[in-house]
Protein backbone atom coordinates (compact mmCIF):
# COMPACT_ATOMS: atom_id res chain seq x y z
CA UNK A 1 -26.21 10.91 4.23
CA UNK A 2 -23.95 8.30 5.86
CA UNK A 3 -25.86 5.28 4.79
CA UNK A 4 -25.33 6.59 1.16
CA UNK A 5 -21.65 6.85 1.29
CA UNK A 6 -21.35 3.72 3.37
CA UNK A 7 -23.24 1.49 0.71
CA UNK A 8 -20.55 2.65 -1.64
CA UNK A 9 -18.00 0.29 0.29
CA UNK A 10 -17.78 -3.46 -0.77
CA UNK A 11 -17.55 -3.74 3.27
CA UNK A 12 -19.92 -5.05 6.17
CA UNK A 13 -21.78 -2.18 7.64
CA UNK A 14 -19.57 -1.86 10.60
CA UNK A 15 -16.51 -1.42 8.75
CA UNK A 16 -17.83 0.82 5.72
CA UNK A 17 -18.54 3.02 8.97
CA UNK A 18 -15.55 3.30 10.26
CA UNK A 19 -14.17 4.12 6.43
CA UNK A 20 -16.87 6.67 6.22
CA UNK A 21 -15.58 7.91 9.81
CA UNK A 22 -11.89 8.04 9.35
CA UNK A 23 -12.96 10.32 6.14
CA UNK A 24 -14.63 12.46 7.98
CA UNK A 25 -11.76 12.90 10.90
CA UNK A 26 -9.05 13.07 8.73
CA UNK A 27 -7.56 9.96 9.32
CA UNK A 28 -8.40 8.21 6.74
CA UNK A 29 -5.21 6.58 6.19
CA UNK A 30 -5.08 4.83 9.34
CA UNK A 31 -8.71 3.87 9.19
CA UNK A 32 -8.65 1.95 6.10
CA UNK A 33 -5.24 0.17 6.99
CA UNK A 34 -7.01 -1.27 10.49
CA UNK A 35 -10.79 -1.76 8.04
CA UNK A 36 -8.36 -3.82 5.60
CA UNK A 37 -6.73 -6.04 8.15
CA UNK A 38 -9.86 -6.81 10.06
CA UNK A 39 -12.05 -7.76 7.03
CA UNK A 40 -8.78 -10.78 6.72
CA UNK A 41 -9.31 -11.92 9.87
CA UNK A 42 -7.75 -9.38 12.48
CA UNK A 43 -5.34 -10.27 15.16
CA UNK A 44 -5.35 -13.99 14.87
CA UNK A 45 -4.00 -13.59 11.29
CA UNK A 46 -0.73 -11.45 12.32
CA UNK A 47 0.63 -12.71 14.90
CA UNK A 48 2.44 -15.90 14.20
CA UNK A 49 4.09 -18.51 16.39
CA UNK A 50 6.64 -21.00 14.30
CA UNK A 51 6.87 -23.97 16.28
CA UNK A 52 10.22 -24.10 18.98
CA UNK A 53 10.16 -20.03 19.05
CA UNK A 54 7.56 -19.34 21.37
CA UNK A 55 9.71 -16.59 23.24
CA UNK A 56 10.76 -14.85 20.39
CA UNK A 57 8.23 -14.65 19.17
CA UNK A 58 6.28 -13.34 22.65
CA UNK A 59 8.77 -11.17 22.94
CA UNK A 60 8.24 -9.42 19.18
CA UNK A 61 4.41 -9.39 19.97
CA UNK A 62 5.06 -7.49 23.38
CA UNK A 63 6.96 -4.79 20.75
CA UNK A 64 4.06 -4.13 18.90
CA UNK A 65 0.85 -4.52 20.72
CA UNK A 66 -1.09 -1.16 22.31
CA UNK A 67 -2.63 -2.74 25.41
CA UNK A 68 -5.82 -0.63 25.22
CA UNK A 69 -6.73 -1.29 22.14
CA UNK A 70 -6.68 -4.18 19.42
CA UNK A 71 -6.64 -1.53 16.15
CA UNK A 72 -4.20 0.02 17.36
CA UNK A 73 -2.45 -3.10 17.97
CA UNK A 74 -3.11 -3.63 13.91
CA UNK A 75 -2.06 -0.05 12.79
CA UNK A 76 0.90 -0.70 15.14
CA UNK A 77 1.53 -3.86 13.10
CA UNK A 78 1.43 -2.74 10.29
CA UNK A 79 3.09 0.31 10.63
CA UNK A 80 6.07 -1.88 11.92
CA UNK A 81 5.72 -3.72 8.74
């Protein structure tokens, strides 16, 4: 059952079920990458702004952000990384 496999994660439920999910869709690559950077704190914790580079730094963010959705935005990040 999916509770079983979920309580296998060291994860908050929400995540562990999106691990169990990318598992079962064969993506489970790509599931665990976004799982890992939200359980450090997500968006706020990639993107960056060093002080007097504002537009560069907008303008690297506009590279790599997926407008519809904020995983992808973190797979895209990553995958850029």
């Amino acid at each position: 059952p999916l509770g079983g496999r979920m309580v296998s994660f060291p994860l908050d439920p929400p995540l562990a079920r999106v691990a169990c999910a990318g598992a079962d869709l064969g993506c489970s690559e790509g599931a665990f990458t976004v799982v890992s950077m939200l359980s450090v704190g997500g968006l706020p914790m990639v993107f960056f702004t060093p002080q007097g580079r504002l537009e560069e730094a907008k303008a690297s963010r506009e590279q790599l952000v997926v407008p519809d959705s904020d995983h992808l935005t973190l797979l895209s990040v990553y995958d850029a990384w």
